[in-house]
PDB file of N, CA and C in Angstrom:
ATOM      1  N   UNK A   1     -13.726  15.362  21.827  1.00  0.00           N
ATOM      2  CA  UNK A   1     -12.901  15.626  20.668  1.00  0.00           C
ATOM      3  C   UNK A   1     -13.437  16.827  19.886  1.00  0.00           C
ATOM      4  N   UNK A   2     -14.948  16.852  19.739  1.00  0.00           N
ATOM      5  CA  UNK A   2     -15.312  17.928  19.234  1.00  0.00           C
ATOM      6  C   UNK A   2     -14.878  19.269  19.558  1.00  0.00           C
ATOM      7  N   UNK A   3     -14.387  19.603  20.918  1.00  0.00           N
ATOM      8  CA  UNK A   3     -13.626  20.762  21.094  1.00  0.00           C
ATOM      9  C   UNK A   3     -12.683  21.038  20.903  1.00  0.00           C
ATOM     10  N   UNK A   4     -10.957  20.225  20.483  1.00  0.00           N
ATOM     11  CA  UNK A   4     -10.452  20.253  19.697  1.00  0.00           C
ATOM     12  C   UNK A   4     -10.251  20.437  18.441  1.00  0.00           C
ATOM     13  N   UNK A   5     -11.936  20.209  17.586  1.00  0.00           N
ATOM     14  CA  UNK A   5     -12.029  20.342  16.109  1.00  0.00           C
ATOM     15  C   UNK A   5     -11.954  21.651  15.826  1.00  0.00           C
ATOM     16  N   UNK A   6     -13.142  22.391  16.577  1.00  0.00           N
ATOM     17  CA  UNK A   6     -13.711  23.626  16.785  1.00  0.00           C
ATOM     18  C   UNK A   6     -12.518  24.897  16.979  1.00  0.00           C
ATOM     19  N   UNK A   7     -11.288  24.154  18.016  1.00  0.00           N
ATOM     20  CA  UNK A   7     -10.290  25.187  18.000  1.00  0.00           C
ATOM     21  C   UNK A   7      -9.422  25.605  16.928  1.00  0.00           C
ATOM     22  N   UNK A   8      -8.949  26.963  16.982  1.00  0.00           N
ATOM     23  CA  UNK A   8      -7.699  27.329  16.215  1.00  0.00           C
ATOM     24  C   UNK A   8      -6.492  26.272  16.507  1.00  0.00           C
ATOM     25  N   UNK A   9      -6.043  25.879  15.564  1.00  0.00           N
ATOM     26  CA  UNK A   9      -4.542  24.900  15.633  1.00  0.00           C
ATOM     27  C   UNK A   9      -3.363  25.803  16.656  1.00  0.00           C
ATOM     28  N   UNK A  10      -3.632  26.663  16.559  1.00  0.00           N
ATOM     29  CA  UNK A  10      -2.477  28.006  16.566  1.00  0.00           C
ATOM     30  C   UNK A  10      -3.317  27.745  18.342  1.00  0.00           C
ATOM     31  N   UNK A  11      -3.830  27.471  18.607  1.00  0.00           N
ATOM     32  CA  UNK A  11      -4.492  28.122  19.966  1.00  0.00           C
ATOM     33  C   UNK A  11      -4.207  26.308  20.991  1.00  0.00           C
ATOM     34  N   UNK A  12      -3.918  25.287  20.154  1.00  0.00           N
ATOM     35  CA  UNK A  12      -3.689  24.102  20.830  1.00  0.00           C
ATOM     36  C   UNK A  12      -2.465  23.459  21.256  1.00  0.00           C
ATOM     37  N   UNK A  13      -2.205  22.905  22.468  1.00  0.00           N
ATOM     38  CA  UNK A  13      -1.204  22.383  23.215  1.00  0.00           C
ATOM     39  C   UNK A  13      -0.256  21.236  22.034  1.00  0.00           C
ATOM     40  N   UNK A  14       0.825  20.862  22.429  1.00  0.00           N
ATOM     41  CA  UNK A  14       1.022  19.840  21.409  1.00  0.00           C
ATOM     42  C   UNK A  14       0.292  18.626  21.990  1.00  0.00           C
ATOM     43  N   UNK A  15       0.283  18.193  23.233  1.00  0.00           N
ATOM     44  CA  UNK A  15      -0.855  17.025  23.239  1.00  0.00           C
ATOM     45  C   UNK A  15      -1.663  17.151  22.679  1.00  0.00           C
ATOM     46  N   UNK A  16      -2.519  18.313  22.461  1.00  0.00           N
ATOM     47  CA  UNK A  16      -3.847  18.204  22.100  1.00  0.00           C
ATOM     48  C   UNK A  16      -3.571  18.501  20.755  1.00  0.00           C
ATOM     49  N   UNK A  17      -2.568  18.786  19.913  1.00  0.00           N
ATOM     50  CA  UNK A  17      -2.763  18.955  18.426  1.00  0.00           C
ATOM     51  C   UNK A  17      -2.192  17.333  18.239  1.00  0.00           C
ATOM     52  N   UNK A  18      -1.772  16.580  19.092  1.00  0.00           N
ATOM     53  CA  UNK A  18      -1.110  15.085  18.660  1.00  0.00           C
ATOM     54  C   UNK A  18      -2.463  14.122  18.824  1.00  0.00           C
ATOM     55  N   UNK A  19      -3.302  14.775  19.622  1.00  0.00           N
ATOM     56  CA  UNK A  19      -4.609  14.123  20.051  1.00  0.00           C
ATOM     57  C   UNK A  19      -5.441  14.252  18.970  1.00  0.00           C
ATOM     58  N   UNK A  20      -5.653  15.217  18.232  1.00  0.00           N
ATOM     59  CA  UNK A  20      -6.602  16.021  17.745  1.00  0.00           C
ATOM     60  C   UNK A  20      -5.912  15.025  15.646  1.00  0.00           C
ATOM     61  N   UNK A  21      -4.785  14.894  15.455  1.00  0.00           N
ATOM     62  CA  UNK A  21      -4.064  13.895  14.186  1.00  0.00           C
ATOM     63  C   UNK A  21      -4.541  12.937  14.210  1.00  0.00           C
ATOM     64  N   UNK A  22      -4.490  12.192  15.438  1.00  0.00           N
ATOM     65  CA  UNK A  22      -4.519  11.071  15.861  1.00  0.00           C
ATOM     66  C   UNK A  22      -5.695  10.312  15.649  1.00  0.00           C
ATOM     67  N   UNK A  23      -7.028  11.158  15.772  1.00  0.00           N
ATOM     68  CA  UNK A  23      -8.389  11.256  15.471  1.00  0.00           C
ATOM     69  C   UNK A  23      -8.615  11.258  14.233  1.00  0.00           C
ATOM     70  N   UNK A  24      -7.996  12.583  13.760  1.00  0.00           N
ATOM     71  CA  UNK A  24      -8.468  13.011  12.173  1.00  0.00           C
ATOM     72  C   UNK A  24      -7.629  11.431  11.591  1.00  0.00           C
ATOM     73  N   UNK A  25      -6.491  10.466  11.815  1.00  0.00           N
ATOM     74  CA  UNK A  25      -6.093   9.633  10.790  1.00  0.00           C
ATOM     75  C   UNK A  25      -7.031   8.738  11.440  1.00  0.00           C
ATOM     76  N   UNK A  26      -7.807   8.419  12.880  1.00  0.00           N
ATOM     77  CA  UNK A  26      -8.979   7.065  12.538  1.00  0.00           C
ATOM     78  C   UNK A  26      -9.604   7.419  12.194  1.00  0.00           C
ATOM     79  N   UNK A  27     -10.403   8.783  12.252  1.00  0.00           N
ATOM     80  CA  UNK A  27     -11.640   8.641  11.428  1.00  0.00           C
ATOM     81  C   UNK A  27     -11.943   9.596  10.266  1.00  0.00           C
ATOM     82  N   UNK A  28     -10.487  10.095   9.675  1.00  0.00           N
ATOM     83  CA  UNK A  28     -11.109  11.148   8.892  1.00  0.00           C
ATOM     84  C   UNK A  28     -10.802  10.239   7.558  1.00  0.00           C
ATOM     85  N   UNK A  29     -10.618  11.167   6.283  1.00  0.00           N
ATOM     86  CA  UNK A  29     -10.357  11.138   5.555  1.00  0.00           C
ATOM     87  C   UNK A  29      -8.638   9.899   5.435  1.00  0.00           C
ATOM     88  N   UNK A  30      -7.849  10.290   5.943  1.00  0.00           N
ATOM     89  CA  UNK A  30      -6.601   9.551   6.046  1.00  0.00           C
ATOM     90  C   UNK A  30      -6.510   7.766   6.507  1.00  0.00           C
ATOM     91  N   UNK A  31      -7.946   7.805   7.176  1.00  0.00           N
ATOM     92  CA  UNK A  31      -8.223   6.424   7.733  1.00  0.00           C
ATOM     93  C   UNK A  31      -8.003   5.832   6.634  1.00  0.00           C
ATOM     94  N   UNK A  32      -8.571   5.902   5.700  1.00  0.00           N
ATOM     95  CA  UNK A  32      -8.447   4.977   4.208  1.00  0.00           C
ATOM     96  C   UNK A  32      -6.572   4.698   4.059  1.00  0.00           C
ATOM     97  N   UNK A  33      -5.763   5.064   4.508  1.00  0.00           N
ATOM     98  CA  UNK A  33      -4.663   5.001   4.134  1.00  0.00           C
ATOM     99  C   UNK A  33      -3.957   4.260   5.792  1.00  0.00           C
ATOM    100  N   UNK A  34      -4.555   4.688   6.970  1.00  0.00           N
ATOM    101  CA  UNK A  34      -4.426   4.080   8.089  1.00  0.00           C
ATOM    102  C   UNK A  34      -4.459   2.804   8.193  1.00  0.00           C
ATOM    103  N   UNK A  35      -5.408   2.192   7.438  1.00  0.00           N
ATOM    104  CA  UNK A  35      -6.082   1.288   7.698  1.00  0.00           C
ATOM    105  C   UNK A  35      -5.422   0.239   6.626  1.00  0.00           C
ATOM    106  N   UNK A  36      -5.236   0.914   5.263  1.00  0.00           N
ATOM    107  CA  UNK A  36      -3.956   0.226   4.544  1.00  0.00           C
ATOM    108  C   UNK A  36      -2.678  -0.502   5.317  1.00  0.00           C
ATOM    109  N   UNK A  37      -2.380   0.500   5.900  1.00  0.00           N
ATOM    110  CA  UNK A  37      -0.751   0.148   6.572  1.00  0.00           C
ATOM    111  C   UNK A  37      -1.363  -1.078   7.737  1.00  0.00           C
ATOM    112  N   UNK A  38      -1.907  -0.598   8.234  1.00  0.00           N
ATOM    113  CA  UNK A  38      -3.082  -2.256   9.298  1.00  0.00           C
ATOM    114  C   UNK A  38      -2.902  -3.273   8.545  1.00  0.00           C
ATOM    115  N   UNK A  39      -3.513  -3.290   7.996  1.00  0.00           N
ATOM    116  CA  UNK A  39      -4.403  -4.237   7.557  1.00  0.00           C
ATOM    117  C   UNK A  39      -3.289  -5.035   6.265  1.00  0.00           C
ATOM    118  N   UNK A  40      -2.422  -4.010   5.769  1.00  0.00           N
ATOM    119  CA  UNK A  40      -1.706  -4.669   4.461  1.00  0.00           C
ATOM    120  C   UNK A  40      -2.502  -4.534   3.232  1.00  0.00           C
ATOM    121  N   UNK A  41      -3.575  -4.088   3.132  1.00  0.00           N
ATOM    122  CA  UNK A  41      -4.363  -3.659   2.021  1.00  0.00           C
ATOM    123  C   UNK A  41      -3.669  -3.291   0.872  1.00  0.00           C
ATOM    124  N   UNK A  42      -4.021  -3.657  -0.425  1.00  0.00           N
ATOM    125  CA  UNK A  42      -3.784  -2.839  -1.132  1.00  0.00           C
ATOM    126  C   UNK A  42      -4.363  -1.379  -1.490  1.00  0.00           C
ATOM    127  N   UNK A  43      -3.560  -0.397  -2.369  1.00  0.00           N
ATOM    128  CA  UNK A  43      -4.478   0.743  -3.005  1.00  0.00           C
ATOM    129  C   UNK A  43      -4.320   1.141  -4.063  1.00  0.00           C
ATOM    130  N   UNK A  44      -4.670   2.143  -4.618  1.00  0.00           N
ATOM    131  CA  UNK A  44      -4.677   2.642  -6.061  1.00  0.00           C
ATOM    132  C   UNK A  44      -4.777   4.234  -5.690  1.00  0.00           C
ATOM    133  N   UNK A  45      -3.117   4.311  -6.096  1.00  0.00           N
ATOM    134  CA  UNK A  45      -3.048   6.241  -6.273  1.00  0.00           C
ATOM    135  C   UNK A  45      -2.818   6.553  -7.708  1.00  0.00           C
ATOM    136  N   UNK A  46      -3.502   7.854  -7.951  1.00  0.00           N
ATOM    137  CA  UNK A  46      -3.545   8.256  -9.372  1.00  0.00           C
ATOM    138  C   UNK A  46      -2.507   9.640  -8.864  1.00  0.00           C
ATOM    139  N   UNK A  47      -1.701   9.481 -10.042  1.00  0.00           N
ATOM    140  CA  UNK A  47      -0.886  10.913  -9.755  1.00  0.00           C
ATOM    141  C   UNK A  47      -1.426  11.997 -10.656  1.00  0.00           C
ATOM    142  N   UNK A  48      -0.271  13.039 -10.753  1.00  0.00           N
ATOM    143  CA  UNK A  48      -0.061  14.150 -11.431  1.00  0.00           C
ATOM    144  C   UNK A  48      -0.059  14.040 -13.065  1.00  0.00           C
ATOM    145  N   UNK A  49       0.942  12.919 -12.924  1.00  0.00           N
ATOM    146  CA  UNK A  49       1.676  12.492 -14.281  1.00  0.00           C
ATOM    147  C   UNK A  49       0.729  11.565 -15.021  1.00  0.00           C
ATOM    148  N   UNK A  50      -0.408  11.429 -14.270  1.00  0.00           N
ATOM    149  CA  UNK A  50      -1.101  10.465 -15.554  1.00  0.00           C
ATOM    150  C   UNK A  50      -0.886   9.123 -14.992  1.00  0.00           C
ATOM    151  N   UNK A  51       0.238   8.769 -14.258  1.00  0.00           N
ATOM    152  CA  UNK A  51      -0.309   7.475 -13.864  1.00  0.00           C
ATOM    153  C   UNK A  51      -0.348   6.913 -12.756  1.00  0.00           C
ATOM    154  N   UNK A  52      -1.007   5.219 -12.746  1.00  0.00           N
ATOM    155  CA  UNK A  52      -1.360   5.195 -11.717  1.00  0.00           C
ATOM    156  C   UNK A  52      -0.716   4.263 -11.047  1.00  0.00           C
ATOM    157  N   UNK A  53      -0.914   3.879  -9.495  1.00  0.00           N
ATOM    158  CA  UNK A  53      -0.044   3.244  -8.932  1.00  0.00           C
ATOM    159  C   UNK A  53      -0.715   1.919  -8.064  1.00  0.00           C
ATOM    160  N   UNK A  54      -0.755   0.589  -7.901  1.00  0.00           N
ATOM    161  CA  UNK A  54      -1.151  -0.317  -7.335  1.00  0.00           C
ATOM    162  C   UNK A  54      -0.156  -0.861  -6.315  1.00  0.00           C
ATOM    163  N   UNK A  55      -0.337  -0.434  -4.875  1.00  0.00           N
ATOM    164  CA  UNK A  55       0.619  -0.962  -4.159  1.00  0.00           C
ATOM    165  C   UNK A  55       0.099  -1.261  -2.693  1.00  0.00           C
ATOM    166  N   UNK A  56       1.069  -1.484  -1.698  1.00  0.00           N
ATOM    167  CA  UNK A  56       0.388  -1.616  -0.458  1.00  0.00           C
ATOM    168  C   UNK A  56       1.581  -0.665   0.335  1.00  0.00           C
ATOM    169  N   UNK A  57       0.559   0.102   0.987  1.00  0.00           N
ATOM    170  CA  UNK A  57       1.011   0.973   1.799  1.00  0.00           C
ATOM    171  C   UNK A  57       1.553   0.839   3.227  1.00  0.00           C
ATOM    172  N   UNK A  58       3.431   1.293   3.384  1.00  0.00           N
ATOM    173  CA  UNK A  58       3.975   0.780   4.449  1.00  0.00           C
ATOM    174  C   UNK A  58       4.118   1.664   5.422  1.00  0.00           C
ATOM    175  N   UNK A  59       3.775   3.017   5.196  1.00  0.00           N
ATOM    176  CA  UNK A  59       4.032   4.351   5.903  1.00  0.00           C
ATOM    177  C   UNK A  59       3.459   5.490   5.255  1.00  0.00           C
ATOM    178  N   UNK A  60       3.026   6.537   6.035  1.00  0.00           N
ATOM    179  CA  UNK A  60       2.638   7.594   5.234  1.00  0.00           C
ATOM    180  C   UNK A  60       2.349   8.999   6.278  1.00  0.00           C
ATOM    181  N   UNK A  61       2.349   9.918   5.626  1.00  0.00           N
ATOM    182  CA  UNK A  61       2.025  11.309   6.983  1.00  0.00           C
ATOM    183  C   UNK A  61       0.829  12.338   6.933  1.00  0.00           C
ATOM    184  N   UNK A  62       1.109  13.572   7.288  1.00  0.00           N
ATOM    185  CA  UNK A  62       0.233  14.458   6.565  1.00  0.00           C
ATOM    186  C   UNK A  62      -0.454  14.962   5.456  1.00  0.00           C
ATOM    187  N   UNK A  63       1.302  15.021   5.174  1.00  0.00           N
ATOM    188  CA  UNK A  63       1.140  15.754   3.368  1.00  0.00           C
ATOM    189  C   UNK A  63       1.011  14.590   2.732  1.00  0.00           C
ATOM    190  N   UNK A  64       0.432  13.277   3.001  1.00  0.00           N
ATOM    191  CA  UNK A  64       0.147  12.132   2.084  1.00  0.00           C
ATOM    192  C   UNK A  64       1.534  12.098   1.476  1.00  0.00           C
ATOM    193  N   UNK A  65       2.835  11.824   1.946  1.00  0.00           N
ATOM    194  CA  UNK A  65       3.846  11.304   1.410  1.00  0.00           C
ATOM    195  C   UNK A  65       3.776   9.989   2.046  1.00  0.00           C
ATOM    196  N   UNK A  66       4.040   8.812   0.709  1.00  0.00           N
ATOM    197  CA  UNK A  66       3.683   7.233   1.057  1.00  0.00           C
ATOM    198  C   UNK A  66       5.354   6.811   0.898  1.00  0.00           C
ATOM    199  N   UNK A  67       5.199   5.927   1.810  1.00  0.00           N
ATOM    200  CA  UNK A  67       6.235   4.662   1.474  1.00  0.00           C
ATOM    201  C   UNK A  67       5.161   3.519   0.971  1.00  0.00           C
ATOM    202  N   UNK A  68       5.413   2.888  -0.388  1.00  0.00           N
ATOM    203  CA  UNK A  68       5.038   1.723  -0.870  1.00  0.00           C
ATOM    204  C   UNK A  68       5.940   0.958  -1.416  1.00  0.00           C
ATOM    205  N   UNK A  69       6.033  -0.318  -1.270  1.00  0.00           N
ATOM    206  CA  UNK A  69       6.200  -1.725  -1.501  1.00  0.00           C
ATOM    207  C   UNK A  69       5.048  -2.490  -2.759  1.00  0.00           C
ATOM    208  N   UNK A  70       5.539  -3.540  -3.258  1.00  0.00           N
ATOM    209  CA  UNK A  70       4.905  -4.121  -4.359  1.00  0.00           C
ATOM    210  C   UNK A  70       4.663  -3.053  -5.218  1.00  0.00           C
ATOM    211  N   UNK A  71       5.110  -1.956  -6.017  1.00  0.00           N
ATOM    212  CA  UNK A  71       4.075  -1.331  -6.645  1.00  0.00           C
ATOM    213  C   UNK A  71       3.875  -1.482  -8.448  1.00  0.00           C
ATOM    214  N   UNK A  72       2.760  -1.414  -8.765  1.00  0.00           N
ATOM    215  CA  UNK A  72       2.766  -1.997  -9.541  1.00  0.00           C
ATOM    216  C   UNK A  72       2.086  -0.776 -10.554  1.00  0.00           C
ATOM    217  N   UNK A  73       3.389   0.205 -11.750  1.00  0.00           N
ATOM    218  CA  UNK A  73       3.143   1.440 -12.160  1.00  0.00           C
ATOM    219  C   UNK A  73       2.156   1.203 -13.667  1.00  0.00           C
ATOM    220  N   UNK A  74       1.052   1.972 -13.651  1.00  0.00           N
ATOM    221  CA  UNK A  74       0.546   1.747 -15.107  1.00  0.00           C
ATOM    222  C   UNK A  74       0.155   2.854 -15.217  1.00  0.00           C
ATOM    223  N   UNK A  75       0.606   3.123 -16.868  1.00  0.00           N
ATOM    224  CA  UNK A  75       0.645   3.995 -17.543  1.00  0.00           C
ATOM    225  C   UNK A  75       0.117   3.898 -19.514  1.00  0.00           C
ATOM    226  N   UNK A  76       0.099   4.997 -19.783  1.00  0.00           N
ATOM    227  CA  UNK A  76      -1.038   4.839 -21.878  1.00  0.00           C
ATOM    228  C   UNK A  76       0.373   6.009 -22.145  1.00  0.00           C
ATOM    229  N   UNK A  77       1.180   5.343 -23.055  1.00  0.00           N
ATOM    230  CA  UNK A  77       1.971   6.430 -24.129  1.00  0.00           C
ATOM    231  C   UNK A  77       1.120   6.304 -25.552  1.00  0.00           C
ATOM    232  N   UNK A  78       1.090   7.352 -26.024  1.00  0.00           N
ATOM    233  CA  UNK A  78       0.543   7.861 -27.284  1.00  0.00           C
ATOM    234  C   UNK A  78       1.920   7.423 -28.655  1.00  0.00           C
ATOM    235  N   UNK A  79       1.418   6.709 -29.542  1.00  0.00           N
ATOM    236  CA  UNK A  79       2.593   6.335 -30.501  1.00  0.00           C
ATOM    237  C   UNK A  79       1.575   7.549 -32.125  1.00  0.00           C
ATOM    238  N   UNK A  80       2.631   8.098 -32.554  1.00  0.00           N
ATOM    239  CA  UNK A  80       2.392   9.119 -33.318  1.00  0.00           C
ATOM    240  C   UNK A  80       3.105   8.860 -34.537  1.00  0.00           C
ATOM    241  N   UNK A  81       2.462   9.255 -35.688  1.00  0.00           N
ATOM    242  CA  UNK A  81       3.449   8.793 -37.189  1.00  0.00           C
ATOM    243  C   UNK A  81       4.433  10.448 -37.456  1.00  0.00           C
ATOM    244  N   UNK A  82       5.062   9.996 -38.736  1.00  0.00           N
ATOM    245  CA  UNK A  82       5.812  11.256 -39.018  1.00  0.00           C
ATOM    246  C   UNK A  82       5.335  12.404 -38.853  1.00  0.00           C
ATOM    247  N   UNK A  83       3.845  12.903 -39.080  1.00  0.00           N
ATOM    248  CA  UNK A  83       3.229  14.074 -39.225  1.00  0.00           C
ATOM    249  C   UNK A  83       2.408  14.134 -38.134  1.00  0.00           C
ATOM    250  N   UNK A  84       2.792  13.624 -36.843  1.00  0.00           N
ATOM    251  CA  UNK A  84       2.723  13.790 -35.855  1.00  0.00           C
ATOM    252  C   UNK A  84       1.017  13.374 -35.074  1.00  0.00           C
ATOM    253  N   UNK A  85       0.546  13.216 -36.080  1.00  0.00           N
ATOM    254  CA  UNK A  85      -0.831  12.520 -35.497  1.00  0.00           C
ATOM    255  C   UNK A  85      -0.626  11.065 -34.965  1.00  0.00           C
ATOM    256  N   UNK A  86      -1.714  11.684 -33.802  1.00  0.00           N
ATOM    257  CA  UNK A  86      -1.470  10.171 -33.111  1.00  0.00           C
ATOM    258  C   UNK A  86      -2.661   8.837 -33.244  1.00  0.00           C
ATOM    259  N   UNK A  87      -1.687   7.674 -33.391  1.00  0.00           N
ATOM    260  CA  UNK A  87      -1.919   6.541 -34.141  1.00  0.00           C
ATOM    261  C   UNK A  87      -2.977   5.795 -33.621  1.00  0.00           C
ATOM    262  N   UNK A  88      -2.015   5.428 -32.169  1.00  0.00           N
ATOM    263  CA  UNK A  88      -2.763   4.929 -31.460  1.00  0.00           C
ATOM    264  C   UNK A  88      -1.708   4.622 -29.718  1.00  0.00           C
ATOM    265  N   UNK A  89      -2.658   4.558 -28.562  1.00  0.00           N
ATOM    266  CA  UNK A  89      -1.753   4.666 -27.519  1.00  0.00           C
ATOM    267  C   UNK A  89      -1.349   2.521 -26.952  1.00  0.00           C
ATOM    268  N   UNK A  90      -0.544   2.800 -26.453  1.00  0.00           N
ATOM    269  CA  UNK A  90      -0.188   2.088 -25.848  1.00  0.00           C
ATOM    270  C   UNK A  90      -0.001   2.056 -24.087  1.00  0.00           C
ATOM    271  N   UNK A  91      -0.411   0.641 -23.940  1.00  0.00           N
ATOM    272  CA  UNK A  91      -0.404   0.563 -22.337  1.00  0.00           C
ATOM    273  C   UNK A  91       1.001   0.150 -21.817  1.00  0.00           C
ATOM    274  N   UNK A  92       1.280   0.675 -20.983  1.00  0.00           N
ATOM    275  CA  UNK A  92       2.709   0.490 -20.204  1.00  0.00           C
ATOM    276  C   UNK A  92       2.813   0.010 -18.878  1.00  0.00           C
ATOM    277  N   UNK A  93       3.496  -0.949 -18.402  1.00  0.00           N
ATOM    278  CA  UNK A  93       3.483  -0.638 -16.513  1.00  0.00           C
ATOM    279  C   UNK A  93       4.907  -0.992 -16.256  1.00  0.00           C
ATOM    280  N   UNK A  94       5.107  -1.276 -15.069  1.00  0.00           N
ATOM    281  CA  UNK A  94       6.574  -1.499 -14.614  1.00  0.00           C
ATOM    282  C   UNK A  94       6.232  -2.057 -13.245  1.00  0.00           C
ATOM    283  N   UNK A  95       7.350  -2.818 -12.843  1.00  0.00           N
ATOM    284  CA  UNK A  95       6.896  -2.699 -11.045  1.00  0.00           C
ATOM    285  C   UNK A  95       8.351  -2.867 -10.367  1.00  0.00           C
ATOM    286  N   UNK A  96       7.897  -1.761  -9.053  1.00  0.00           N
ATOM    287  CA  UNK A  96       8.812  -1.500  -8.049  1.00  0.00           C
ATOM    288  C   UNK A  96       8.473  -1.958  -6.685  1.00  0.00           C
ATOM    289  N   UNK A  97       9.828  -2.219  -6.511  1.00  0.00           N
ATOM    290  CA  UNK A  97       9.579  -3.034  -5.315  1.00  0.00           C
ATOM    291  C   UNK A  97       9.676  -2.123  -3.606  1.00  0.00           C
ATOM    292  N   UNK A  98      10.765  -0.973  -3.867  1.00  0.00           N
ATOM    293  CA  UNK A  98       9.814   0.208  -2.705  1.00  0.00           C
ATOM    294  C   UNK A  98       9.997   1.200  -3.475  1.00  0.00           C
ATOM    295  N   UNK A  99       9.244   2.163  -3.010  1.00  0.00           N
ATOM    296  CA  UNK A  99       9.130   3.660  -3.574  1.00  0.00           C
ATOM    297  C   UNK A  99       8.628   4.494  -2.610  1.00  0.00           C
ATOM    298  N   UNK A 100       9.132   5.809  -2.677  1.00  0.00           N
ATOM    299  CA  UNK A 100       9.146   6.968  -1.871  1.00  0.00           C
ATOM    300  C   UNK A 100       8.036   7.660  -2.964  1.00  0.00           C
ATOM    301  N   UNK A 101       6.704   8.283  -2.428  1.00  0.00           N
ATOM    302  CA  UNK A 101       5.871   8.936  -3.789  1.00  0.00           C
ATOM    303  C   UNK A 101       5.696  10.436  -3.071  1.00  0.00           C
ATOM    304  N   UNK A 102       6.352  11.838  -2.712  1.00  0.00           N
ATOM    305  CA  UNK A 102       5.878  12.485  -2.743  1.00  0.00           C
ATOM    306  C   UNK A 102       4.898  12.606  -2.840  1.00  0.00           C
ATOM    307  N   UNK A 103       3.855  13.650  -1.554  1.00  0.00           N
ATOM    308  CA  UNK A 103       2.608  13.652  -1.477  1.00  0.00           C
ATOM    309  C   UNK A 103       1.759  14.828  -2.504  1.00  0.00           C
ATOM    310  N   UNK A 104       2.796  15.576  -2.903  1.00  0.00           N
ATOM    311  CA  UNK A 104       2.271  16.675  -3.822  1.00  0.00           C
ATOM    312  C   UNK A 104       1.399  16.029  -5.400  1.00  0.00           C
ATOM    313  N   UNK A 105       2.519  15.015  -5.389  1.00  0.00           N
ATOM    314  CA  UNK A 105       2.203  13.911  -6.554  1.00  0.00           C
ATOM    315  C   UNK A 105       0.739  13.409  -6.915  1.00  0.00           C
ATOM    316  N   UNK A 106      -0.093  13.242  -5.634  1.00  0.00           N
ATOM    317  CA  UNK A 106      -1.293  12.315  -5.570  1.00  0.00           C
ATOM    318  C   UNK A 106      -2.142  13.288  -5.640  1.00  0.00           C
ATOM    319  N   UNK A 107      -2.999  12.626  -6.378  1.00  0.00           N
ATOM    320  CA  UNK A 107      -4.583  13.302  -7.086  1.00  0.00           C
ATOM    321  C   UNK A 107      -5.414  12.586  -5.841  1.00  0.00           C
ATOM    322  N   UNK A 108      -5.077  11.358  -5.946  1.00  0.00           N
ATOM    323  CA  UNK A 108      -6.653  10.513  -5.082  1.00  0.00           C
ATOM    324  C   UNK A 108      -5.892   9.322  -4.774  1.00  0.00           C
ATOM    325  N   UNK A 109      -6.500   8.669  -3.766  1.00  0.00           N
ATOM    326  CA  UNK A 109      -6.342   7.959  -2.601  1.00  0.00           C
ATOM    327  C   UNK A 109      -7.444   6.516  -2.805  1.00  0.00           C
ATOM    328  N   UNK A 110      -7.592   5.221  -3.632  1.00  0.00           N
ATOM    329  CA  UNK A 110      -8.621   4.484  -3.366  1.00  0.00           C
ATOM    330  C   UNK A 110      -8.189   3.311  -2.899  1.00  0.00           C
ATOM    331  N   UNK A 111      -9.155   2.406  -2.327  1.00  0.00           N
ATOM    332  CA  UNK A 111      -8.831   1.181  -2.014  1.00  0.00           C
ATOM    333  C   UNK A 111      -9.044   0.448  -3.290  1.00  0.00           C
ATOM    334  N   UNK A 112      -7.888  -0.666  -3.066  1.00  0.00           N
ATOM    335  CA  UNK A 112      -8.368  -1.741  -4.621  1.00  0.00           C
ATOM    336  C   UNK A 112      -9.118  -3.078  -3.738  1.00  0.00           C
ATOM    337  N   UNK A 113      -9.930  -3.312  -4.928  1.00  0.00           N
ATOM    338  CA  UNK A 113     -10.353  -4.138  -4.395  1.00  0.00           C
ATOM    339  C   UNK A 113     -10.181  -5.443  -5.330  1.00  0.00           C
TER     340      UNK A 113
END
């Protein structure tokens, strides 16, 4: 496998760039999300927007675009008086039952435990 790593992408067969994914999602970085969809795990993605997401992961690809189920959204709004200082925040969540999350969206990737 190591000679696959080593090559230019641009220079590999599609077997060997399907070989070469296939690897990087058991053992790279993406395993953590592989191993979700296995296993039924839950996780915890933090987005763009500030918040975060508790769900279990049913699908997912390259660009870390997830399909999740159960998810369970939490979020802090800021409550502010007339003169615009803020008071004090409040905690928020919601939950959805599937969701499509764009992968551009995600900051980080953890397991919950």
């Amino acid at each position: 496998m190591a000679e696959l790593i080593d090559r230019p992408r641009s220079e590999l067969t599609e077997l060997e760039l399907q070989k070469l994914e296939e690897f990087e999602f058991t053992y790279g970085p993406m395993s953590l999300l592989q191993d979700a969809v296995k296993n039924g795990t839950p996780v915890v993605v933090s987005c763009r927007n500030n918040h975060k997401l508790v769900a279990r992961v049913k699908a997912f690809d390259r660009h870390c675009n997830l399909i999740l189920e159960n998810v369970k959204e939490l979020w802090t709004e800021s409550v502010r008086n007339n003169k615009g200082q803020k008071v004090n925040s409040i905690s928020k969540e919601r939950f959805v039952s599937k969701m499509f999350l764009r992968g551009d969206s995600v900051i980080i990737v953890l397991k919950a435990s």
